[in-house]
PDB file of N, CA and C in Angstrom:
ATOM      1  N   UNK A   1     -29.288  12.045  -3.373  1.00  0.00           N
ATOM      2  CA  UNK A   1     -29.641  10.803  -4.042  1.00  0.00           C
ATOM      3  C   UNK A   1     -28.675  10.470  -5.177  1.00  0.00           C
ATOM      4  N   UNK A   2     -28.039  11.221  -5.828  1.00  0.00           N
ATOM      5  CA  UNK A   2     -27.527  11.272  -6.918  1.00  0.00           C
ATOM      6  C   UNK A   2     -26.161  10.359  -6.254  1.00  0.00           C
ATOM      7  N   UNK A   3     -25.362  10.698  -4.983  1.00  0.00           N
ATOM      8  CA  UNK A   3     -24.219  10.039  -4.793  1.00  0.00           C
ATOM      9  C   UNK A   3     -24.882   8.106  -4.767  1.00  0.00           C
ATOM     10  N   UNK A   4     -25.933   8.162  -4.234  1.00  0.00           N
ATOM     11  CA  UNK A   4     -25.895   6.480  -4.320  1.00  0.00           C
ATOM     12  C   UNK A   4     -26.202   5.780  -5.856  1.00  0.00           C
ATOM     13  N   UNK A   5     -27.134   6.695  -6.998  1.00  0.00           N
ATOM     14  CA  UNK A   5     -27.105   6.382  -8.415  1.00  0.00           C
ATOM     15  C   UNK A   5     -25.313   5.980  -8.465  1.00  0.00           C
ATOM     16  N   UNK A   6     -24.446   6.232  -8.443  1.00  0.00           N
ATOM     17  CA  UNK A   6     -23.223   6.403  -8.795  1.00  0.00           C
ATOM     18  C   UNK A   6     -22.793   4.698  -8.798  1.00  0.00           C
ATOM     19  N   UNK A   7     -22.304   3.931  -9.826  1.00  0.00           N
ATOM     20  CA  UNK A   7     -21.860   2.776  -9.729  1.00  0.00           C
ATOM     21  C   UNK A   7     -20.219   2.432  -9.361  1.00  0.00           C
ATOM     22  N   UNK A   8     -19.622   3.741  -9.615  1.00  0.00           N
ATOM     23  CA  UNK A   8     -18.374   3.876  -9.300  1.00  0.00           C
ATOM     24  C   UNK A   8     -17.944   3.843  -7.601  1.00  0.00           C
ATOM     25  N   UNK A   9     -16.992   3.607  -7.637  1.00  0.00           N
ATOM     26  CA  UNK A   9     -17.130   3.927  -5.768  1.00  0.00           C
ATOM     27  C   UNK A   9     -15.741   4.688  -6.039  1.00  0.00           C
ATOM     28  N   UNK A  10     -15.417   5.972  -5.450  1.00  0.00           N
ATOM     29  CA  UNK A  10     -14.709   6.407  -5.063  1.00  0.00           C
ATOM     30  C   UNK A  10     -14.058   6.725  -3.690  1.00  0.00           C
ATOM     31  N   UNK A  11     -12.789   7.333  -3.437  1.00  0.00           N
ATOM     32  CA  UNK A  11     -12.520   7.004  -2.052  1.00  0.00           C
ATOM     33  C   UNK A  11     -11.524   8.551  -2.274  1.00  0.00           C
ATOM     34  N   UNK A  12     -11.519   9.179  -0.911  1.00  0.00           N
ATOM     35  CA  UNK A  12     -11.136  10.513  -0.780  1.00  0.00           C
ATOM     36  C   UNK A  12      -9.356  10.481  -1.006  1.00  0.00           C
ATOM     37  N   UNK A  13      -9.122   9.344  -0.738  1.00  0.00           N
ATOM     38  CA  UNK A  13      -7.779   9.605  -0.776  1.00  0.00           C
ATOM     39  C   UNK A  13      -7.326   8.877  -2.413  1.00  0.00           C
ATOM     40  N   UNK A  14      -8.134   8.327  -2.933  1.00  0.00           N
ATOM     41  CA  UNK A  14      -7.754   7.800  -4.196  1.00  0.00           C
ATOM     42  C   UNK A  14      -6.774   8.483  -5.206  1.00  0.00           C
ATOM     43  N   UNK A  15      -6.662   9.750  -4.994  1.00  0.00           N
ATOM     44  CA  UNK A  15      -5.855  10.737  -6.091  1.00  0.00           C
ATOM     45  C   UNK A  15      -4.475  11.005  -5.486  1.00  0.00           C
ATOM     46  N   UNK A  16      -4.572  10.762  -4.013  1.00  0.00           N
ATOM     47  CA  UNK A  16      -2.834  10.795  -3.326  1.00  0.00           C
ATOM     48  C   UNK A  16      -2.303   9.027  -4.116  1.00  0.00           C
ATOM     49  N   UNK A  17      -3.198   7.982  -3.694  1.00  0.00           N
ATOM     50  CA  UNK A  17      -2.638   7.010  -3.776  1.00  0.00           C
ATOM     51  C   UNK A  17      -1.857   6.394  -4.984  1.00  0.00           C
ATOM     52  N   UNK A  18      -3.240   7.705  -6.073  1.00  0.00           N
ATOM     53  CA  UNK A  18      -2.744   6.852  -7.580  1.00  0.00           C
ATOM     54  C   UNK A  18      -1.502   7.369  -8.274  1.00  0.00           C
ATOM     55  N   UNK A  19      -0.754   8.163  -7.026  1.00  0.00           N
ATOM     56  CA  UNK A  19       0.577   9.176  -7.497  1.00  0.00           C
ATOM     57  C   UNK A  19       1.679   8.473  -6.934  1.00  0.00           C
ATOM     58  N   UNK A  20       1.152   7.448  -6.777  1.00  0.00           N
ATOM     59  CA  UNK A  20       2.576   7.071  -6.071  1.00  0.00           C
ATOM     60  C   UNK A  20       3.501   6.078  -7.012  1.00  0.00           C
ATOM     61  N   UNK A  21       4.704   6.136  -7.265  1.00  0.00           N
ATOM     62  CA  UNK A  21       5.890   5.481  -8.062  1.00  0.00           C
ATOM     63  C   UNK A  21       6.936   4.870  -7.633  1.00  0.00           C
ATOM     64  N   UNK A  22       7.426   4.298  -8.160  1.00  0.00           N
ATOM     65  CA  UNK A  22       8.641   3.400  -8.121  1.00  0.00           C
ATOM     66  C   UNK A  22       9.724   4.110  -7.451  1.00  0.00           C
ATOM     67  N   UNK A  23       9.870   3.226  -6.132  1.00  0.00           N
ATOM     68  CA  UNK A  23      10.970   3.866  -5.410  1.00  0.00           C
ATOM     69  C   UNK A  23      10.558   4.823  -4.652  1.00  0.00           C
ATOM     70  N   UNK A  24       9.598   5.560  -3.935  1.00  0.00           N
ATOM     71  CA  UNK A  24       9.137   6.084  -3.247  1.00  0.00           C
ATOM     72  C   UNK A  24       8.664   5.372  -1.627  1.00  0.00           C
ATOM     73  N   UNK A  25       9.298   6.466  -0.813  1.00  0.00           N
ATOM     74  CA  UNK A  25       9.285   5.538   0.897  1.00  0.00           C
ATOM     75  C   UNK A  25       7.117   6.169   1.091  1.00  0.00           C
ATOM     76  N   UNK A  26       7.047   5.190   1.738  1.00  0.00           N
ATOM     77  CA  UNK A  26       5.717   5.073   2.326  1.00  0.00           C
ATOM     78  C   UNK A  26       5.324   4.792   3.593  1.00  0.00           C
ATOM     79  N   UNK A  27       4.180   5.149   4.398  1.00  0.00           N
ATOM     80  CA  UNK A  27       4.053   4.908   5.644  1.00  0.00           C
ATOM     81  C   UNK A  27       2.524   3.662   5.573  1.00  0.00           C
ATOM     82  N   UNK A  28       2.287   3.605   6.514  1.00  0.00           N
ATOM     83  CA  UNK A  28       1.160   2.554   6.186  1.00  0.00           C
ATOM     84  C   UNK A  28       0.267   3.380   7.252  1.00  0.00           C
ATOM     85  N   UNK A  29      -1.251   3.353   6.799  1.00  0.00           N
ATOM     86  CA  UNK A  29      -2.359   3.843   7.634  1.00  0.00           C
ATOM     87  C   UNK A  29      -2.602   3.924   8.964  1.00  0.00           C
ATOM     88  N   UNK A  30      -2.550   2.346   9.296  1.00  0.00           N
ATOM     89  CA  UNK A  30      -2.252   2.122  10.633  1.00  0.00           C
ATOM     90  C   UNK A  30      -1.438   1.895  11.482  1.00  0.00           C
ATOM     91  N   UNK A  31      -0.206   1.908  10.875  1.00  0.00           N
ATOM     92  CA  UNK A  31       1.238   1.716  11.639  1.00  0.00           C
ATOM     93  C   UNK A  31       2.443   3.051  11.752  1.00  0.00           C
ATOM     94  N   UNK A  32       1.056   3.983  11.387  1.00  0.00           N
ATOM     95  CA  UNK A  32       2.055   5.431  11.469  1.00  0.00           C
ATOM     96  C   UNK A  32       3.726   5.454  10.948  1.00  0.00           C
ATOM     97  N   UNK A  33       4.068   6.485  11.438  1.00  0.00           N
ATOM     98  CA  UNK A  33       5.889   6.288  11.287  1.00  0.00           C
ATOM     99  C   UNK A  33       6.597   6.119  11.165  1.00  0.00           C
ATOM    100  N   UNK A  34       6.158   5.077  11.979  1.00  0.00           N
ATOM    101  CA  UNK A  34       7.546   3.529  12.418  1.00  0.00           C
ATOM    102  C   UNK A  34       7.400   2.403  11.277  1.00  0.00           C
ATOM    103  N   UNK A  35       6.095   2.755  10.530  1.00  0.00           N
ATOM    104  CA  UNK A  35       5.948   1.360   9.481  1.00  0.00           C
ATOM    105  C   UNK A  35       6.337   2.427   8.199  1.00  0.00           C
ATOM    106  N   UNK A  36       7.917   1.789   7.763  1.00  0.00           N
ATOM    107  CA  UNK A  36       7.953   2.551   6.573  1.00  0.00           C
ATOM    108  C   UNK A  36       8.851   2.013   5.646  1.00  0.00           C
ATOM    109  N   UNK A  37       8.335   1.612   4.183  1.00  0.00           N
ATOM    110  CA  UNK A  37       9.129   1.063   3.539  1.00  0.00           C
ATOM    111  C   UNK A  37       9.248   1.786   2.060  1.00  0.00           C
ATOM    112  N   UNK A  38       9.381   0.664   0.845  1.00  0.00           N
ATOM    113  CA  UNK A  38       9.532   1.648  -0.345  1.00  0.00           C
ATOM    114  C   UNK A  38       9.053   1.107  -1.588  1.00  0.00           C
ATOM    115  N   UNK A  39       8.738   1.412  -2.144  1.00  0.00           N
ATOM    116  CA  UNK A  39       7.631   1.242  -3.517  1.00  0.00           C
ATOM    117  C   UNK A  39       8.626   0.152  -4.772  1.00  0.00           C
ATOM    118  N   UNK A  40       8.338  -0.967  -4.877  1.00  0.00           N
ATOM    119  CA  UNK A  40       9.105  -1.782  -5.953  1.00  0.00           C
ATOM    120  C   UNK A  40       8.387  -1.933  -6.889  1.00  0.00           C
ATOM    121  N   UNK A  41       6.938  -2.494  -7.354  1.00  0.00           N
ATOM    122  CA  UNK A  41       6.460  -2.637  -8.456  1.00  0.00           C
ATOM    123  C   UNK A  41       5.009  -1.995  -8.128  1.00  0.00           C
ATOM    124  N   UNK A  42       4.452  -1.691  -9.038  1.00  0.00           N
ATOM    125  CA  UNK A  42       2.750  -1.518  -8.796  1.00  0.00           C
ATOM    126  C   UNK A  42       1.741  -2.362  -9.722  1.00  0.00           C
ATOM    127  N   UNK A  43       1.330  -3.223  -8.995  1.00  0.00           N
ATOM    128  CA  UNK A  43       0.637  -3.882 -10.165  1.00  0.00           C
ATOM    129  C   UNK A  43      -1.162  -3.182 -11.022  1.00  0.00           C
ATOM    130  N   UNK A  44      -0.775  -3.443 -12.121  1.00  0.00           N
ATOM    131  CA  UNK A  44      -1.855  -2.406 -12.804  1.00  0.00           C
ATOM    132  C   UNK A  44      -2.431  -3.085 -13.218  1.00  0.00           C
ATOM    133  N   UNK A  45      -3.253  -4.422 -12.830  1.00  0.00           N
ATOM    134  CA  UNK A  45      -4.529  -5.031 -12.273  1.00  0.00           C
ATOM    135  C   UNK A  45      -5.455  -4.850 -11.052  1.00  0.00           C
ATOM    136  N   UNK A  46      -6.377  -4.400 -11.669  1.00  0.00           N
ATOM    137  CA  UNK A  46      -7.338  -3.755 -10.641  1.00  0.00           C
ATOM    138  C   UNK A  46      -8.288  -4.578  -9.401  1.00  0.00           C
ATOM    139  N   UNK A  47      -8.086  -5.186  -8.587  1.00  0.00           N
ATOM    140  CA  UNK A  47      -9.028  -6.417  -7.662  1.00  0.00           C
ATOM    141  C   UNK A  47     -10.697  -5.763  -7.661  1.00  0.00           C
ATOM    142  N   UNK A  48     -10.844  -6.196  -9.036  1.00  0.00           N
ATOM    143  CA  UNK A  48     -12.675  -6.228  -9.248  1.00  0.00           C
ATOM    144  C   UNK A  48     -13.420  -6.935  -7.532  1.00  0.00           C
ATOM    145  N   UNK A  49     -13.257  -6.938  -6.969  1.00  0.00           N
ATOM    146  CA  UNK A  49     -13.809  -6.996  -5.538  1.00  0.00           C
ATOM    147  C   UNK A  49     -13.674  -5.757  -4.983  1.00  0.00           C
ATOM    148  N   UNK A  50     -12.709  -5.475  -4.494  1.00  0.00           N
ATOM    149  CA  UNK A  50     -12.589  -4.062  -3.890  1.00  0.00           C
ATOM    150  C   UNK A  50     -12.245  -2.809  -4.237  1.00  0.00           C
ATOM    151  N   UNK A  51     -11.995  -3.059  -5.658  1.00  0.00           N
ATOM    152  CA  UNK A  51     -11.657  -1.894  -6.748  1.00  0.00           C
ATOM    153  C   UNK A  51     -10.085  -1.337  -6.038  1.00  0.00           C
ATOM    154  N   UNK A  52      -9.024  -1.742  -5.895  1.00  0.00           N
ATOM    155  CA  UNK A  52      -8.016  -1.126  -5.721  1.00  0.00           C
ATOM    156  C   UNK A  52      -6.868  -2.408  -6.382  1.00  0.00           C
ATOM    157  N   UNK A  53      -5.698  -1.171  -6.296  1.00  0.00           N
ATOM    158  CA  UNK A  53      -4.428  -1.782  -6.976  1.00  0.00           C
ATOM    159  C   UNK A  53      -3.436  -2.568  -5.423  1.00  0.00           C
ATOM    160  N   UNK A  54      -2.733  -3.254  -5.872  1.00  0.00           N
ATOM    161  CA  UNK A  54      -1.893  -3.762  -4.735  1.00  0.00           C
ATOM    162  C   UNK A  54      -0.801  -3.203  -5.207  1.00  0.00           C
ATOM    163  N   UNK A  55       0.979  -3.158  -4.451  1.00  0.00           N
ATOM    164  CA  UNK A  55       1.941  -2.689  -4.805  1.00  0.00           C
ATOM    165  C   UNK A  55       2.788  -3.752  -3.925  1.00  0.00           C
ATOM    166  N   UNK A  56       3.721  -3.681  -4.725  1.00  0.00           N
ATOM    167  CA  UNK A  56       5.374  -4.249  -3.962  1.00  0.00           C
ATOM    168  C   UNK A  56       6.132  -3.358  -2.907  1.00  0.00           C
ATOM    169  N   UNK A  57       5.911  -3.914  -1.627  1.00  0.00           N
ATOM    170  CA  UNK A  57       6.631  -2.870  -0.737  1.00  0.00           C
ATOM    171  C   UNK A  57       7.845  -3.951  -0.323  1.00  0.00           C
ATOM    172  N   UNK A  58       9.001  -3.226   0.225  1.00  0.00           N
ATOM    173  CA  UNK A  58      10.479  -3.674   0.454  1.00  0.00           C
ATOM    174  C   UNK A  58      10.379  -3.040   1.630  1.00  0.00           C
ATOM    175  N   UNK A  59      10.744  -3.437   2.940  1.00  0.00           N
ATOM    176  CA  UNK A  59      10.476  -2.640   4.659  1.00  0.00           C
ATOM    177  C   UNK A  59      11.600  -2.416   4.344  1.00  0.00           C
ATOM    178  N   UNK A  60      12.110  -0.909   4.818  1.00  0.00           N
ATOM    179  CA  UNK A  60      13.183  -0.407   5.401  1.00  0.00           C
ATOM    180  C   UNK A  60      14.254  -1.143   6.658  1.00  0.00           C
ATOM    181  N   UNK A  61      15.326  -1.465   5.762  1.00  0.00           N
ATOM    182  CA  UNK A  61      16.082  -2.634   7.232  1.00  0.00           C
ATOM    183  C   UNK A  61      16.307  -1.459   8.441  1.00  0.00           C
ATOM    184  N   UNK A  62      16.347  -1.859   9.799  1.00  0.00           N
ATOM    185  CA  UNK A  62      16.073  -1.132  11.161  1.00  0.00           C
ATOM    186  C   UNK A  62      14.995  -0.364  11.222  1.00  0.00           C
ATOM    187  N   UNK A  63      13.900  -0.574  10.666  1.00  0.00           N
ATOM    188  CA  UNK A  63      12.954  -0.101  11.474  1.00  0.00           C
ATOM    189  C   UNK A  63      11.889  -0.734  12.439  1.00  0.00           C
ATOM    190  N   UNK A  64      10.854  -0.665  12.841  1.00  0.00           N
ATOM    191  CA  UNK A  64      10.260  -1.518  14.248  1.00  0.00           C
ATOM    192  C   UNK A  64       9.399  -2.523  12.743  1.00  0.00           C
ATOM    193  N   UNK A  65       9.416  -2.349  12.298  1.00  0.00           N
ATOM    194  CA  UNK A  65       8.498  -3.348  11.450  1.00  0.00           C
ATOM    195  C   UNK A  65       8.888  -3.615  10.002  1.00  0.00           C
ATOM    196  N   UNK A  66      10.403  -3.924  10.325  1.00  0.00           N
ATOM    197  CA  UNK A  66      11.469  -4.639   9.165  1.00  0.00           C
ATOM    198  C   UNK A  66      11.028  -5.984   8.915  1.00  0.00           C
ATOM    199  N   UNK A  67      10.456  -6.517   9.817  1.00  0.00           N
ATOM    200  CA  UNK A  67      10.198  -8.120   9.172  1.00  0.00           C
ATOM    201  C   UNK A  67       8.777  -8.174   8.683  1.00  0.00           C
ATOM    202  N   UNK A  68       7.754  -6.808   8.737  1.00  0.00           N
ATOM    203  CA  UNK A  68       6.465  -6.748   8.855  1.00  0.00           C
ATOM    204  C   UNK A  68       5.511  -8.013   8.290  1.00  0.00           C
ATOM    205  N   UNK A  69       6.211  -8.599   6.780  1.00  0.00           N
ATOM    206  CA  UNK A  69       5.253  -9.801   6.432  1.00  0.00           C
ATOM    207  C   UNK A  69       6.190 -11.644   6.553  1.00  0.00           C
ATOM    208  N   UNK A  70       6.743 -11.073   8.040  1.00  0.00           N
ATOM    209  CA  UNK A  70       7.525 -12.535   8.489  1.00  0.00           C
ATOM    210  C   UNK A  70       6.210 -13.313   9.128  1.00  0.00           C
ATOM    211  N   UNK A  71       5.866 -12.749   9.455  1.00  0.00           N
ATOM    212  CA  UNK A  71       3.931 -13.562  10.544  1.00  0.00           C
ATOM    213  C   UNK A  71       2.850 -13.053  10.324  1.00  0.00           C
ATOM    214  N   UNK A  72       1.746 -13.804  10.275  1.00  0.00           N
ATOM    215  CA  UNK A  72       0.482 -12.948  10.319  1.00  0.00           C
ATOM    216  C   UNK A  72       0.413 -12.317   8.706  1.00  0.00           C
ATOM    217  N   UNK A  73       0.506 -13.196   8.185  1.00  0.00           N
ATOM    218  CA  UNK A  73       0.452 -12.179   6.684  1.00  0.00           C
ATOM    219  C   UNK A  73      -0.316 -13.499   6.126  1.00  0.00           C
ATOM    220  N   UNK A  74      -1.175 -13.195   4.692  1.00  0.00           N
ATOM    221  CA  UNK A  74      -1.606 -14.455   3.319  1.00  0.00           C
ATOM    222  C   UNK A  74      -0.536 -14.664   3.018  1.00  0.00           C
ATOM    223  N   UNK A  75      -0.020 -15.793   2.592  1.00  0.00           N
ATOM    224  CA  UNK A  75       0.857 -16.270   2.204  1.00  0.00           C
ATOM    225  C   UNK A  75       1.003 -16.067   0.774  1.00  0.00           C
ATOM    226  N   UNK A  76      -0.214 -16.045  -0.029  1.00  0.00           N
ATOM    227  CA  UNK A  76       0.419 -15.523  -1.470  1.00  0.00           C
ATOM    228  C   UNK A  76       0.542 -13.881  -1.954  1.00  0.00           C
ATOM    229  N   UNK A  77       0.292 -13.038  -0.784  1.00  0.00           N
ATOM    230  CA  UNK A  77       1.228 -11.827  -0.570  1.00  0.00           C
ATOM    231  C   UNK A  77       2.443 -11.637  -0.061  1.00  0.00           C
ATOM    232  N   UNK A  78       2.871 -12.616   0.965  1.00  0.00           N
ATOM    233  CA  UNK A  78       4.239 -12.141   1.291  1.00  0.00           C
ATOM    234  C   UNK A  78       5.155 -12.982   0.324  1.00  0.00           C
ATOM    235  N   UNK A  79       6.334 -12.229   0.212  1.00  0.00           N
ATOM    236  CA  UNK A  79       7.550 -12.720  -0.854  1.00  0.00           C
ATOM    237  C   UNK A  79       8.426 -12.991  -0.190  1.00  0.00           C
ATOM    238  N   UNK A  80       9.118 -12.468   0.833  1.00  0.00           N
ATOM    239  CA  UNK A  80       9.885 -12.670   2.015  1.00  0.00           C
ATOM    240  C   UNK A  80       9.496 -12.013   3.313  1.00  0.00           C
ATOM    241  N   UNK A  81      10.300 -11.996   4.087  1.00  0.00           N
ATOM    242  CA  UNK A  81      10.080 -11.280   5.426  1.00  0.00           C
ATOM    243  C   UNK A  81       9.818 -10.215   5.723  1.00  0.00           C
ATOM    244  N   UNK A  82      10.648  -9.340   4.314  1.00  0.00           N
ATOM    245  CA  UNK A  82      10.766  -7.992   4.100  1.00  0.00           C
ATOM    246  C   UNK A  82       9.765  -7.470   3.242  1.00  0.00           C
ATOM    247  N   UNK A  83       9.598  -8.209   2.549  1.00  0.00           N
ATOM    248  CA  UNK A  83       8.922  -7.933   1.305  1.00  0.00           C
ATOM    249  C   UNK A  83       7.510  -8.572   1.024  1.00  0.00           C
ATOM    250  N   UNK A  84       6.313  -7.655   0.255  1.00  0.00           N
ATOM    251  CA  UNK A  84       5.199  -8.633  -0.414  1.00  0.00           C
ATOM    252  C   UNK A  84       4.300  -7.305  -0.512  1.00  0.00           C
ATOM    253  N   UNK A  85       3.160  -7.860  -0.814  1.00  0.00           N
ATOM    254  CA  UNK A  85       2.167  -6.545  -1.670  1.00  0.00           C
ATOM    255  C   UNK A  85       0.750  -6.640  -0.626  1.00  0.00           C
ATOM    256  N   UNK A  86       0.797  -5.103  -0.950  1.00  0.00           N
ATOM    257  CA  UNK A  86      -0.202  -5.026  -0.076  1.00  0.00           C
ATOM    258  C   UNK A  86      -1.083  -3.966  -0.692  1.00  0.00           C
ATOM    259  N   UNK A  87      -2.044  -3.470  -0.390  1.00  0.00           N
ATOM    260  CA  UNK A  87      -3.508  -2.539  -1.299  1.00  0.00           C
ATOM    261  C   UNK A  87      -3.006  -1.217  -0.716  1.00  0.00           C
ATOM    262  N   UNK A  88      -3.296  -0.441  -1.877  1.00  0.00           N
ATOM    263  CA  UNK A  88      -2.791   0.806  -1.889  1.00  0.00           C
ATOM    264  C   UNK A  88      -3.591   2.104  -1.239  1.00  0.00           C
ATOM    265  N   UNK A  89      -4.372   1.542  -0.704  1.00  0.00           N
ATOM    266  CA  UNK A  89      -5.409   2.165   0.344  1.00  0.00           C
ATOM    267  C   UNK A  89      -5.054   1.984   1.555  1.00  0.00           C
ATOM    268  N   UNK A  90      -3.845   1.676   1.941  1.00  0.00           N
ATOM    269  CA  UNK A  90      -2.945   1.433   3.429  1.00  0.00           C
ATOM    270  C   UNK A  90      -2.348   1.325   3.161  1.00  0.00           C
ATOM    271  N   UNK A  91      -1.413   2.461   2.648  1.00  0.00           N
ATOM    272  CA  UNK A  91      -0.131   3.514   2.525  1.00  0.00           C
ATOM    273  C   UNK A  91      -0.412   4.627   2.355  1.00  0.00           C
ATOM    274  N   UNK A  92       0.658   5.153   2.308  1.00  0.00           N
ATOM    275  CA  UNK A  92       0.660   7.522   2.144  1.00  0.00           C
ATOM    276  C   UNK A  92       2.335   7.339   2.216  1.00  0.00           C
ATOM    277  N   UNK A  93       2.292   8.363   1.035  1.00  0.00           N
ATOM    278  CA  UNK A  93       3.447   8.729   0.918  1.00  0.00           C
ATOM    279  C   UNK A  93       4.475   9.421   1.888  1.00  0.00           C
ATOM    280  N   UNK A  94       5.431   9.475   1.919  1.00  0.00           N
ATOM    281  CA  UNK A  94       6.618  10.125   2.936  1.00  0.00           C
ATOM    282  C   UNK A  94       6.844  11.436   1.995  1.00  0.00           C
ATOM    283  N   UNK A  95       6.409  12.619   2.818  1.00  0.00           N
ATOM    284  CA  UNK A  95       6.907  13.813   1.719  1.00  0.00           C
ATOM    285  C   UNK A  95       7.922  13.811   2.925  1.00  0.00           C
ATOM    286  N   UNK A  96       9.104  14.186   1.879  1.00  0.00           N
ATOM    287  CA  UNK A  96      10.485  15.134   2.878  1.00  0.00           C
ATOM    288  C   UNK A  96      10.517  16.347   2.301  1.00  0.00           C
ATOM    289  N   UNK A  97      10.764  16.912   3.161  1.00  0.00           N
ATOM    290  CA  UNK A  97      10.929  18.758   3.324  1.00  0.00           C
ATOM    291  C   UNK A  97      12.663  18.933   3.636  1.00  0.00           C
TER     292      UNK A  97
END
């Protein structure tokens, strides 16, 4: 009972997401692999609706989803073809080994 008292909402991956910085490559949740770009700004306004941050992603030129916010995107998220912000709860970081 005690988890639904809770007014906060937390999310399991919230402590990978809130590590992520400037200039760091990223994959996106549902586009595995092949969707991978790189961290430009993070905005540190919080969307009181869904409680998460958005970030500035830049797509990696040659990969399968270099133009990712050319179609099918809100228009006052995408910045260019390459570029625009998206919620930081669909991304994960790229560790290299």
């Amino acid at each position: 009972m005690e988890i639904y008292k809770s007014k906060k909402v937390t999310y399991p991956w919230a402590k990978e997401t809130s590590l992520l910085k400037i200039g760091e490559l990223i994959n996106h949740v549902l586009y595995g692999k092949e969707w991978m770009g790189i961290v430009l700004k993070i905005d540190n306004d919080l969307d009181v609706l869904i409680e998460d941050r958005k970030i500035l992603v830049h797509m990696i030129p040659g990969t399968r989803y270099e133009k990712f916010f050319e179609k099918k995107w809100i228009p006052r998220d995408r910045v260019s073809d390459t570029r625009g912000w998206i919620y930081h709860r669909w991304v994960r970081r790229i560790l290299l080994v």
